[in-house]
N, C-alpha and C. Protein backbone atom coordinates (compact mmCIF):
# COMPACT_ATOMS: atom_id res chain seq x y z
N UNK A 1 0.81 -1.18 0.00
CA UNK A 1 0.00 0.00 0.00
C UNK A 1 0.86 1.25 0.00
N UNK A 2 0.12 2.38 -0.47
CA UNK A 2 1.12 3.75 -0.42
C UNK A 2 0.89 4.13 0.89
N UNK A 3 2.17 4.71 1.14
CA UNK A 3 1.92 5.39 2.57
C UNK A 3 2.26 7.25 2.06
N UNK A 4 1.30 7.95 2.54
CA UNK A 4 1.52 9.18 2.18
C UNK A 4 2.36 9.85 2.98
N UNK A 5 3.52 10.46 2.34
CA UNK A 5 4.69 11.18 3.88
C UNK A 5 4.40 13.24 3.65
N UNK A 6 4.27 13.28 4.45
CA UNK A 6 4.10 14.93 5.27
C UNK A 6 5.45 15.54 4.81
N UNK A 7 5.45 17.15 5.09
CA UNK A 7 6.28 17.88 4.53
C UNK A 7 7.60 17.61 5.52
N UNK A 8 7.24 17.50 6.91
CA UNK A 8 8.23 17.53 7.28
C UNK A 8 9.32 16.16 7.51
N UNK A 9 8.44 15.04 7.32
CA UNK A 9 9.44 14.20 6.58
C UNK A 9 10.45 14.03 5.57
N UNK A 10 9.66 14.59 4.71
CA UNK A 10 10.52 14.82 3.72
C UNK A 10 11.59 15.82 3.93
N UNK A 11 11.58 16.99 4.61
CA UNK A 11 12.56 18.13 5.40
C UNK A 11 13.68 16.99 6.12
N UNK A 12 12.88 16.30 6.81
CA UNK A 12 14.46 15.58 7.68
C UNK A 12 14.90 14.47 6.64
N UNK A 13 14.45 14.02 5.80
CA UNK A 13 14.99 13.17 4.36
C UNK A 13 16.38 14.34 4.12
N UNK A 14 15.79 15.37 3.78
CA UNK A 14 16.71 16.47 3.03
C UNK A 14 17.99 16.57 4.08
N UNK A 15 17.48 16.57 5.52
CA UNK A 15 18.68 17.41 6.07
C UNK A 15 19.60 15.87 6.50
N UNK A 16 19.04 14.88 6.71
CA UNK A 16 19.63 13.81 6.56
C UNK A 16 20.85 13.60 5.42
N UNK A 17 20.17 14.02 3.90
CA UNK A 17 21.02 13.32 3.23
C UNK A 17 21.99 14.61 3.03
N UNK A 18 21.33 15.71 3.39
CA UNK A 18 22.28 17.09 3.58
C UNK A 18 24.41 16.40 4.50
N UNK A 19 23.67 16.04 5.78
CA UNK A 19 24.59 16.09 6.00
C UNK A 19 25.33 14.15 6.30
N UNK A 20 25.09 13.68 5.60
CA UNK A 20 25.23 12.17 4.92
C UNK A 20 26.48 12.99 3.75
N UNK A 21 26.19 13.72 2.83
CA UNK A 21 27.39 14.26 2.10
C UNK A 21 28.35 15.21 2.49
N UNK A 22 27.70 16.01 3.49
CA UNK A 22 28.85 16.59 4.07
C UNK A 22 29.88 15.90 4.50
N UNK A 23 29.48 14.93 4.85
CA UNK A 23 30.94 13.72 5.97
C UNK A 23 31.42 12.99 4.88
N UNK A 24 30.69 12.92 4.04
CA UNK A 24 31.35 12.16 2.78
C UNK A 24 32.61 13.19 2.46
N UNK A 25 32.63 14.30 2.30
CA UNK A 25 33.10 15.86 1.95
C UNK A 25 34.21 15.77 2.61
N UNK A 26 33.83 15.56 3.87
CA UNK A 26 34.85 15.98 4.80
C UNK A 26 36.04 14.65 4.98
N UNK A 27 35.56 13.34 4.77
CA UNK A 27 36.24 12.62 5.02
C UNK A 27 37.27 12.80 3.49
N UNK A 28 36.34 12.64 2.77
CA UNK A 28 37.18 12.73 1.17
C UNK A 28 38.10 13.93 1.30
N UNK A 29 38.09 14.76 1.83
CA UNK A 29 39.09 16.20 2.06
C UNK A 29 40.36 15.88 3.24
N UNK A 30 39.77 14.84 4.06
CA UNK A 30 40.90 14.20 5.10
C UNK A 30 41.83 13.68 4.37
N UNK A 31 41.36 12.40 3.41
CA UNK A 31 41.88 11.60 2.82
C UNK A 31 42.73 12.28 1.47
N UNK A 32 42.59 13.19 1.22
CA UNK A 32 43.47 13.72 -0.02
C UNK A 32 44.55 14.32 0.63
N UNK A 33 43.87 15.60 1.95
CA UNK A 33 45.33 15.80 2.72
C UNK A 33 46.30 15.16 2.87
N UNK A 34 45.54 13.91 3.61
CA UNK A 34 46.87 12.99 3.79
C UNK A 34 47.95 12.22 3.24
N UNK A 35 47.10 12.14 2.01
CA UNK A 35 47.70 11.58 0.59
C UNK A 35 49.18 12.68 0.16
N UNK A 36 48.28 14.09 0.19
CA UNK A 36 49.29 15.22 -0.08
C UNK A 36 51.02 15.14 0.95
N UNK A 37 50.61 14.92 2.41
CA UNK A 37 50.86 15.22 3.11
C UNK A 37 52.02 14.11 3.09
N UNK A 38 51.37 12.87 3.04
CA UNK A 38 52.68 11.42 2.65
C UNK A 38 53.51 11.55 1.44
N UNK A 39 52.95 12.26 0.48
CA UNK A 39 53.56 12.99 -0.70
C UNK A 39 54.71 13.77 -0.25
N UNK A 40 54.65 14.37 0.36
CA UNK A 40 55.80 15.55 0.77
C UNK A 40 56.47 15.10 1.40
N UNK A 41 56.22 14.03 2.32
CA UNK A 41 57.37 13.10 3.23
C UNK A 41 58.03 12.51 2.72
N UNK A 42 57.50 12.17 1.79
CA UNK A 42 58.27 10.90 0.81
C UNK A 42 58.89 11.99 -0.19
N UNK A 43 59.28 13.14 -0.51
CA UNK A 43 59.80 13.97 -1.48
C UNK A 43 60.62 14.53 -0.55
N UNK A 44 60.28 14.84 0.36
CA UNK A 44 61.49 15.13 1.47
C UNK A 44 62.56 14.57 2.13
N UNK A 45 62.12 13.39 2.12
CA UNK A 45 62.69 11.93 2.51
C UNK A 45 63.57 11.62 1.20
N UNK A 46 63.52 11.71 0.12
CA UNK A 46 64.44 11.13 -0.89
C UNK A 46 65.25 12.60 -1.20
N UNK A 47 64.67 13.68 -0.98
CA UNK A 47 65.82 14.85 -1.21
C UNK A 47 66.48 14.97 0.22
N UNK A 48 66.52 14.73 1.20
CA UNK A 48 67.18 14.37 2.02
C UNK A 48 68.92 13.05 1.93
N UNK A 49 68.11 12.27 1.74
CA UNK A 49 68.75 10.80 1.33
C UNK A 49 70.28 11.51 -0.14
N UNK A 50 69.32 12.03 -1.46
CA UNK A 50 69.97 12.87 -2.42
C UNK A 50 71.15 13.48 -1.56
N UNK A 51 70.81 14.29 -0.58
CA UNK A 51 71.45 15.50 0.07
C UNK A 51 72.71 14.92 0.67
N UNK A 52 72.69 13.52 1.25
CA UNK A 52 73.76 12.64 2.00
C UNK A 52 74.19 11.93 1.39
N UNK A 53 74.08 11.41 0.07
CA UNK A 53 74.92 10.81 -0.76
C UNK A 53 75.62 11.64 -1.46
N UNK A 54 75.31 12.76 -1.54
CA UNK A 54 76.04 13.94 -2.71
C UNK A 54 77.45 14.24 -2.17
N UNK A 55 76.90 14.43 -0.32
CA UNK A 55 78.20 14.61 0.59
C UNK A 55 78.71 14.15 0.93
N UNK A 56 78.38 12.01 0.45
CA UNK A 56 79.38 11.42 0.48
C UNK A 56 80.31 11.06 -0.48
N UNK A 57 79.27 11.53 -1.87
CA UNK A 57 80.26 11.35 -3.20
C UNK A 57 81.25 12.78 -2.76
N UNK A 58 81.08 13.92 -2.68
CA UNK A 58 82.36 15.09 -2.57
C UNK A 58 83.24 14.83 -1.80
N UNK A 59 82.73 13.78 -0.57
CA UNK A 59 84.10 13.62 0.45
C UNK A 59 84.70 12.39 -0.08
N UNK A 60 84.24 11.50 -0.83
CA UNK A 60 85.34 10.43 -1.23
C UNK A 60 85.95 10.87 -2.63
N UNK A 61 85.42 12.20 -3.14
CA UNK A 61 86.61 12.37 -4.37
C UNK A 61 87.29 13.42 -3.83
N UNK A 62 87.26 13.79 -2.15
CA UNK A 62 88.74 15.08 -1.76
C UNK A 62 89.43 14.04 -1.64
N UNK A 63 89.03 13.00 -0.57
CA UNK A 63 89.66 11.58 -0.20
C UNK A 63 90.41 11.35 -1.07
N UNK A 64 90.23 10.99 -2.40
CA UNK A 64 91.10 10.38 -3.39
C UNK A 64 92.31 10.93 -4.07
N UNK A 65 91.60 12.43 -3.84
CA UNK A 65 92.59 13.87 -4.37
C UNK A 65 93.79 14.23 -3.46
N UNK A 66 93.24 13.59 -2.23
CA UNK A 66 94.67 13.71 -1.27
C UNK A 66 95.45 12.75 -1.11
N UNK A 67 94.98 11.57 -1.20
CA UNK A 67 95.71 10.27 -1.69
C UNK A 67 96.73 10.16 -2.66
N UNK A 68 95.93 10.37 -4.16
CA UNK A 68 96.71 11.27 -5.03
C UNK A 68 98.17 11.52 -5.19
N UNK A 69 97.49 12.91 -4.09
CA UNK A 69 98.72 13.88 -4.37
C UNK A 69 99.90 13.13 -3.58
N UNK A 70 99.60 12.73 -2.55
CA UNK A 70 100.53 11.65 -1.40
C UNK A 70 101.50 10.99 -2.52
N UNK A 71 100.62 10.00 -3.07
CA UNK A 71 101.03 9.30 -4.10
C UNK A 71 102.33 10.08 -4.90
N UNK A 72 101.50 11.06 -5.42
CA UNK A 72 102.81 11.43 -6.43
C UNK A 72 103.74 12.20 -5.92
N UNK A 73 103.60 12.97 -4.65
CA UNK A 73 104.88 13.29 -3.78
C UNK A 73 105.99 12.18 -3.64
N UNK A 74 105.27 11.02 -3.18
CA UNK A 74 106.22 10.50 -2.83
C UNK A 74 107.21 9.63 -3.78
N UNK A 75 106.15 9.81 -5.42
CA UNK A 75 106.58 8.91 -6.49
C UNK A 75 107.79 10.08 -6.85
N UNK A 76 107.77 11.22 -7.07
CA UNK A 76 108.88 11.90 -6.78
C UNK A 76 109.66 12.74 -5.86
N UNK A 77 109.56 11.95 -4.64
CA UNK A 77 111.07 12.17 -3.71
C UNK A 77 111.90 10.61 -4.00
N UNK A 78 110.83 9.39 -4.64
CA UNK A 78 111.89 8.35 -4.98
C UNK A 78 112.11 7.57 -6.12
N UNK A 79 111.96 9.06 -6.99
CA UNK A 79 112.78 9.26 -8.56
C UNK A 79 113.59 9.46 -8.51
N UNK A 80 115.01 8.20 -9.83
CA UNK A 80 115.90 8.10 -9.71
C UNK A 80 116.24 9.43 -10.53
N UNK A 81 117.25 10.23 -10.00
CA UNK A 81 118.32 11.12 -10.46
C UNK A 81 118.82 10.90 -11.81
N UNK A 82 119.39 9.66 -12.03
CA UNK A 82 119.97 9.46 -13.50
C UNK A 82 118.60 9.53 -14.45
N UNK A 83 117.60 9.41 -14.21
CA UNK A 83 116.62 9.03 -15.37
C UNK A 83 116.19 10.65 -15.40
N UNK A 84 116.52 11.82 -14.63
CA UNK A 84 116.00 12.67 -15.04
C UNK A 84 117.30 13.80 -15.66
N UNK A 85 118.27 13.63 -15.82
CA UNK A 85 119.16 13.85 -16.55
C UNK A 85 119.42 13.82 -18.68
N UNK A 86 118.42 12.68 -18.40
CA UNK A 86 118.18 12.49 -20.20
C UNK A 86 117.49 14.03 -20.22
């Protein structure tokens, strides 16, 4: 059978589904923040990571540059004399 519904039923239908989408709204607006928000951690987090390998590649090529030079100091304080005479 039909059941006939009054105005103000239908009013709390409305404000019902009124705020049934608001929370939909609000949760969907939580959920993107956070999305954003793990976004930036994780972009911060690998330019970070970037940031400490860069300063470990510059300190192992002074490292090598002073080694180097060690090296060839000492390859000539024990260069023979006669060979640099030619």
């Amino acid at each position: 059978m039909l059941k006939f519904v009054n105005r103000t039923d239908i009013e709390r239908c409305k404000r019902t589904i009124s705020v049934i989408l608001k929370k939909r709204q609000a949760i969907t607006m939580v959920t993107g923040k956070r999305l954003a928000d793990m976004g930036y951690r994780a972009f911060s987090a690998s330019m970070m990571l970037l940031t400490l390998y860069g300063g470990y590649l510059c300190t192992m090529r002074g490292y090598r540059y002073m080694q180097r030079q060690k090296e060839l100091k000492v390859a000539a304080e024990n260069q023979d004399p006669e060979m640099m005479k030619d």
